[in-house]
Structure formats: structure tokens, C-alpha cells
N, C-alpha and C. Protein backbone atom coordinates (compact mmCIF):
# COMPACT_ATOMS: atom_id res chain seq x y z
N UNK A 1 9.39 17.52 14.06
CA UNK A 1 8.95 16.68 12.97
C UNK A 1 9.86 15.46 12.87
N UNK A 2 9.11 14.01 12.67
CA UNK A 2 9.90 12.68 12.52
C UNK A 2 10.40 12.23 11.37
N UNK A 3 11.52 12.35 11.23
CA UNK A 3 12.28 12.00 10.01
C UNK A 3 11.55 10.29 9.40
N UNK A 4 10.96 10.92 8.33
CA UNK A 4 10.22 9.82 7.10
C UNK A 4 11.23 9.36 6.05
N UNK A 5 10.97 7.81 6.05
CA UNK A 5 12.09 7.44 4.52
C UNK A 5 10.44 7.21 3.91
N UNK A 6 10.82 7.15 2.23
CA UNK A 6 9.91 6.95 1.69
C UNK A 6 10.20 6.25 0.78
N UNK A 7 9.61 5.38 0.05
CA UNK A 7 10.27 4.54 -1.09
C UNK A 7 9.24 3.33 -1.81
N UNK A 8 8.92 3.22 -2.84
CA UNK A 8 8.15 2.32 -3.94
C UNK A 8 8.47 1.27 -3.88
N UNK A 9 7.43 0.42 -3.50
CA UNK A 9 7.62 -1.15 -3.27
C UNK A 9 6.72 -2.23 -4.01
N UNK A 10 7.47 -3.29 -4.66
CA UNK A 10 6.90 -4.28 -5.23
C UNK A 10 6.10 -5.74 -4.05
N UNK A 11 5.21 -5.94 -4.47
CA UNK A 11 4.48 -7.04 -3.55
C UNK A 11 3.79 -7.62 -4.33
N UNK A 12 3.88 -9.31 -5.09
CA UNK A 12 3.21 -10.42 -4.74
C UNK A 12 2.00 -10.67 -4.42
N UNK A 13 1.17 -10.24 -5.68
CA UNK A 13 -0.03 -10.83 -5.15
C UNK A 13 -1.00 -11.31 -6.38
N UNK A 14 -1.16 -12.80 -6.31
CA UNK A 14 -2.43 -13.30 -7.37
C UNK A 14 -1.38 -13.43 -8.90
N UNK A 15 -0.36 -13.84 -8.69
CA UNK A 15 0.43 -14.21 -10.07
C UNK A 15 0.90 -12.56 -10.53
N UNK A 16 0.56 -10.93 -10.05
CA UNK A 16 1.15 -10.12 -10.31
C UNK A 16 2.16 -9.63 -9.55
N UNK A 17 2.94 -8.54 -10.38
CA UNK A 17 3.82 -7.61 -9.27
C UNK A 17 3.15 -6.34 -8.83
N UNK A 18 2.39 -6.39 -8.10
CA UNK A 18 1.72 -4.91 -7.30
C UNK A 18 3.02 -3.98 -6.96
N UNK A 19 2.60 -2.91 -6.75
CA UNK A 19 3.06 -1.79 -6.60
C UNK A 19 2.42 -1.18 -5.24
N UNK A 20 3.43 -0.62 -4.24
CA UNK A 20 2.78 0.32 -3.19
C UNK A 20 3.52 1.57 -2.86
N UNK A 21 3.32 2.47 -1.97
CA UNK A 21 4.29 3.65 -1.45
C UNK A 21 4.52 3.47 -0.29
N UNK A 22 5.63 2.89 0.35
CA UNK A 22 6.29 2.21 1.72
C UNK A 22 6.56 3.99 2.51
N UNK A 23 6.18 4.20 3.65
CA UNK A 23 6.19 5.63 4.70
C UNK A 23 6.91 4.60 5.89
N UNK A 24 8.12 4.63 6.08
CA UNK A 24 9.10 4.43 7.72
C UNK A 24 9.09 5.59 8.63
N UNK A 25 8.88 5.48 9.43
CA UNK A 25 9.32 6.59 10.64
C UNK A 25 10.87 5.97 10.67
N UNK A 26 11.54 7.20 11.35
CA UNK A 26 12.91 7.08 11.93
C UNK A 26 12.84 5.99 13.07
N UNK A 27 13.91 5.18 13.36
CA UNK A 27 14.68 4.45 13.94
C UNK A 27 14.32 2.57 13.26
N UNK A 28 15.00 2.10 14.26
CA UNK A 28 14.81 0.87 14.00
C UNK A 28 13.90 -0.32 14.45
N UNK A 29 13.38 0.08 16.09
CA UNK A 29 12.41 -0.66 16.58
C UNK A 29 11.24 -1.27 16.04
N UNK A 30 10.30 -2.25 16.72
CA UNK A 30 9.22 -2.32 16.21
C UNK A 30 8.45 -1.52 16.33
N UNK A 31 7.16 -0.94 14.71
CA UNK A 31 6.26 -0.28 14.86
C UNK A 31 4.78 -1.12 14.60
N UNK A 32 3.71 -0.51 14.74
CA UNK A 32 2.57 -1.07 14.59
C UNK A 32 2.52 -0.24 12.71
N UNK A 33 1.82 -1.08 12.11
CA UNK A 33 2.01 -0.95 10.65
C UNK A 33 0.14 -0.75 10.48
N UNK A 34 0.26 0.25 8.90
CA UNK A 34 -1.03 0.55 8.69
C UNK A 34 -1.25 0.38 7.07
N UNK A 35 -2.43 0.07 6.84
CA UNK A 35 -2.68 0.17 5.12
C UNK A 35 -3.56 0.80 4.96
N UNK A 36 -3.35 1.57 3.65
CA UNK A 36 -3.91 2.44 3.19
C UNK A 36 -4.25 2.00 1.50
N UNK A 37 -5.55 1.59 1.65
CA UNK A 37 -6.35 1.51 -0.03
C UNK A 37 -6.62 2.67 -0.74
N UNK A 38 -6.57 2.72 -1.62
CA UNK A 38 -6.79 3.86 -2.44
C UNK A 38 -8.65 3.93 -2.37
N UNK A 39 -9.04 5.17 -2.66
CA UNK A 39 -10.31 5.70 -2.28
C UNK A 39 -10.96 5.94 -4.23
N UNK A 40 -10.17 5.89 -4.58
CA UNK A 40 -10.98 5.62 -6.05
C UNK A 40 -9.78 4.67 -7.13
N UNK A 41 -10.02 4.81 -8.11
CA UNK A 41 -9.21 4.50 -9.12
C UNK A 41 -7.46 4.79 -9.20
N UNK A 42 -6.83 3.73 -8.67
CA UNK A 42 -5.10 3.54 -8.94
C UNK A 42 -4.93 4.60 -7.70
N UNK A 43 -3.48 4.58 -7.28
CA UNK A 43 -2.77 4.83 -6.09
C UNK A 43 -2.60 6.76 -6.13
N UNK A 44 -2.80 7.28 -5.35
CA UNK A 44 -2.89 9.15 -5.44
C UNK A 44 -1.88 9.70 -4.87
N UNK A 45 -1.71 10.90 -4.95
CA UNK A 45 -0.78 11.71 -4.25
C UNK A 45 -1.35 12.02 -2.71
N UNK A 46 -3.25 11.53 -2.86
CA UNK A 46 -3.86 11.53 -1.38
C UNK A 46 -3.01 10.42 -0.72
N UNK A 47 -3.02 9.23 -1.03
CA UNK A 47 -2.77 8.03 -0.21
C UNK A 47 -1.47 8.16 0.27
N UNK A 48 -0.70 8.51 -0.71
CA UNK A 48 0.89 8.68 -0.77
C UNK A 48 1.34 9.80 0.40
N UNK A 49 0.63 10.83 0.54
CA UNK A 49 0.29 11.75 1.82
C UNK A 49 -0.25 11.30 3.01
N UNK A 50 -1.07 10.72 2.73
CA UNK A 50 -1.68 9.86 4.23
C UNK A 50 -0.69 9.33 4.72
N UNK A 51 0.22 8.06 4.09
CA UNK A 51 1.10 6.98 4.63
C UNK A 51 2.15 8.06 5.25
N UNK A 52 2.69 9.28 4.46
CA UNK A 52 3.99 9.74 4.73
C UNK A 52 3.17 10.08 6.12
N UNK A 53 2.18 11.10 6.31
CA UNK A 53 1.46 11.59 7.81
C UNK A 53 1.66 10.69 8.69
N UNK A 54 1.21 9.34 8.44
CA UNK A 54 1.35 8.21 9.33
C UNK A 54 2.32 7.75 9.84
N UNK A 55 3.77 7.72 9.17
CA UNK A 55 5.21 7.78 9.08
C UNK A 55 5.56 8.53 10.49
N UNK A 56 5.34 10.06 10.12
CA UNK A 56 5.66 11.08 10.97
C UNK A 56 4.67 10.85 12.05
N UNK A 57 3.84 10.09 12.38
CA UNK A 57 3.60 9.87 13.64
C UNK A 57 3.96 8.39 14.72
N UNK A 58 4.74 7.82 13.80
CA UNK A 58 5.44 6.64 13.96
C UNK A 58 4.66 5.35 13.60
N UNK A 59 4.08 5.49 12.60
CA UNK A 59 3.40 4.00 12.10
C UNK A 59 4.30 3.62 10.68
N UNK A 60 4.58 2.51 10.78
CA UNK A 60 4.91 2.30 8.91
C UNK A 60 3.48 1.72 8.61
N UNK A 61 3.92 2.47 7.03
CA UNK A 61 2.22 2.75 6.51
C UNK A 61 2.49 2.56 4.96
N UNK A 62 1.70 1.88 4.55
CA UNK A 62 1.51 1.38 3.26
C UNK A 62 0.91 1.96 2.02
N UNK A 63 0.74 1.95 1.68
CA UNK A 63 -0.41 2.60 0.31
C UNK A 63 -0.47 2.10 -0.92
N UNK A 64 -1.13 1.41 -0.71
CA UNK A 64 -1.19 0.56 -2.41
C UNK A 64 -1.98 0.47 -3.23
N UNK A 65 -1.92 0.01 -4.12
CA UNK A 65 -2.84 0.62 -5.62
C UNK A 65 -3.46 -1.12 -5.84
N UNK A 66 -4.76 -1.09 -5.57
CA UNK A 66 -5.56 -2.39 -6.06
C UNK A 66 -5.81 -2.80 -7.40
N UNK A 67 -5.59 -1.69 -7.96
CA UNK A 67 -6.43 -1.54 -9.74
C UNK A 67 -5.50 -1.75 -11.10
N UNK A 68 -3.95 -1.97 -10.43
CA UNK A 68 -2.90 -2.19 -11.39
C UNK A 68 -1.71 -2.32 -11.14
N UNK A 69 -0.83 -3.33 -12.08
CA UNK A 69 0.16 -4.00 -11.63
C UNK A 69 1.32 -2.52 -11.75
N UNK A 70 2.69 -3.57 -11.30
CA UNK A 70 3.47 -2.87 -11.19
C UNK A 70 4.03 -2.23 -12.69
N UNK A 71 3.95 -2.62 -13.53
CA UNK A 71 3.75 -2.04 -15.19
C UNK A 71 2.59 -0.64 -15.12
N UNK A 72 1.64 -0.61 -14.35
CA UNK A 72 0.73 0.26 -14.62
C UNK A 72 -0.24 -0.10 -15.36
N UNK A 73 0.10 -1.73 -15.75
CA UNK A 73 -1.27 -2.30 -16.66
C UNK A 73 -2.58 -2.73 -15.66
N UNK A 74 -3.73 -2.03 -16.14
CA UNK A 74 -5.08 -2.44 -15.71
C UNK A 74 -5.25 -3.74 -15.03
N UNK A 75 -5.64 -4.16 -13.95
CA UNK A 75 -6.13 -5.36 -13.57
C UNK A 75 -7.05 -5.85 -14.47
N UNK A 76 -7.02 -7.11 -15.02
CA UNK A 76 -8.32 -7.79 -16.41
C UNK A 76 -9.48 -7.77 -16.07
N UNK A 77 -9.55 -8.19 -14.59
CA UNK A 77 -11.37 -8.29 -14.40
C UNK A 77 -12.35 -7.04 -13.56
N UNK A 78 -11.07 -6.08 -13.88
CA UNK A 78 -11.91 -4.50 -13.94
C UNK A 78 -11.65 -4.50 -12.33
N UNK A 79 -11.93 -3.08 -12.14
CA UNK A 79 -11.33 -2.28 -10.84
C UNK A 79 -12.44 -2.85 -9.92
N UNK A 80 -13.35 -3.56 -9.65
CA UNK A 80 -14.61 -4.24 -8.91
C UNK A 80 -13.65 -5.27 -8.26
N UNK A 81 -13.09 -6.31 -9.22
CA UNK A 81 -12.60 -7.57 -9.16
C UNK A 81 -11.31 -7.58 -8.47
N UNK A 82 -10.21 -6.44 -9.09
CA UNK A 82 -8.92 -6.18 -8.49
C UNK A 82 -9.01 -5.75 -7.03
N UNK A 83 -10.03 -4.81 -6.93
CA UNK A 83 -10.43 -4.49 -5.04
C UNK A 83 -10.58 -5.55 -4.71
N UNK A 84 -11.07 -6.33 -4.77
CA UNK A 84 -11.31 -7.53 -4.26
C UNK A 84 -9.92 -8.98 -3.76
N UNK A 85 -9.24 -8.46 -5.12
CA UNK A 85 -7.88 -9.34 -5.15
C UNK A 85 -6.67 -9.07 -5.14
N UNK A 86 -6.41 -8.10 -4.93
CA UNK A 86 -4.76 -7.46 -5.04
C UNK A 86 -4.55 -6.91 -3.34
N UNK A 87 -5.07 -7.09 -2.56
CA UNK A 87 -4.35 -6.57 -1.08
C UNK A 87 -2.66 -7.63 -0.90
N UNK A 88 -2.77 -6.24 -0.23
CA UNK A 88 -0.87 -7.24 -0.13
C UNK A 88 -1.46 -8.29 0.54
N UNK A 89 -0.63 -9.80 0.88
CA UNK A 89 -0.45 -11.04 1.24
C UNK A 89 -1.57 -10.45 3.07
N UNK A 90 -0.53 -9.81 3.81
CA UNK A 90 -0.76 -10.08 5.13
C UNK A 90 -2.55 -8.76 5.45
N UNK A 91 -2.64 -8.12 4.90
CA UNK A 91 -4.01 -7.66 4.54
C UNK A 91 -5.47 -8.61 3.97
N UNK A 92 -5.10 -9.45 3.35
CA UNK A 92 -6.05 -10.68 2.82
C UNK A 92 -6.10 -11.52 3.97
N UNK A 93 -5.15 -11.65 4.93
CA UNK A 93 -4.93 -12.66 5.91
C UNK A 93 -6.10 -12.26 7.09
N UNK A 94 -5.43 -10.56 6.99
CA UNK A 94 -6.47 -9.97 8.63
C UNK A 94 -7.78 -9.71 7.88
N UNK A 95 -7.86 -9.65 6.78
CA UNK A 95 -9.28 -9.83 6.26
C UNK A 95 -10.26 -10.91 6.45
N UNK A 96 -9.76 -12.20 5.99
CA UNK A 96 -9.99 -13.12 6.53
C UNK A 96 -10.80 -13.20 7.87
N UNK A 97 -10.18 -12.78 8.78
CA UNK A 97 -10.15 -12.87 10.47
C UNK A 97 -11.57 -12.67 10.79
């Protein structure tokens, strides 16, 4: 089994402070990186499990919560609107693409 760091991360996005669950595999090299959206309403102990899985197979892996800031306050224009607008920075980018 691959030694996982795990740790809560703030990210920049749309004038808020988002919130995610950061999964490292052990060492220092470059890895190929993954995101993980939440599958219903605010960030789970599912997603938070996925990223660590992903970790232990050597991806850093993300998991972030679309539906509310880093306070835990509601996005204003409802969980439709926040899916739409809260992906971290470089996720909106490959969206784009």
C-alpha cells in the first residue's frame, strides 16, 4: 500500500474561497492529477475516498465541493448555478478545450 498525505485545501474561484480534499501519493516526482466533483449536494466522505484511492494508486486527486464556499455558506444562485461556476481555475480551463 502507497503512503497517502491528505489535507483540506482552499482555491480561488469567482470572488470565493472554495474548499477541496487534496489526496498526494508518496514521493516527489511529477504525477498526472485528477478531479473529482461531487455526485450530489456539497463534498462526501464518497469523494474524499475516491481521491485518497486515487492517491494510493499514484494520481494526485482532488475533490471539491461546487455548492459552497469555504465558510460552508451556500453558493447564492443555488446548487444548478454553483456546478456550473466553482471548478477550480485549471478545470474551467480543460473545460473550455
Amino acid at each position: 500500500m502507497t503512503t497517502v498525505t491528505t489535507r483540506s485545501v482552499e482555491y480561488p474561484a469567482d470572488s470565493l474561497t472554495m474548499i477541496g480534499h487534496l489526496s498526494l501519493p508518496a514521493g516527489a516526482e511529477r504525477r498526472p492529477a485528477v478531479l473529482i466533483g461531487p455526485e450530489g449536494m456539497g463534498l462526501s466522505d464518497v469523494e474524499r475516498r475516491r481521491a485518497e484511492a486515487l492517491a494510493e494508486l499514484g494520481y494526485v486527486a482532488l475533490a471539491f465541493d461546487s455548492t459552497a464556499d469555504a465558510r460552508g455558506a451556500l453558493h447564492p444562485g443555488g446548487p444548478r448555478r454553483a456546478s456550473r461556476r466553482r471548478l477550480p481555475p485549471t478545470a474551467r480551463t480543460a473545460s473550455r478545450g
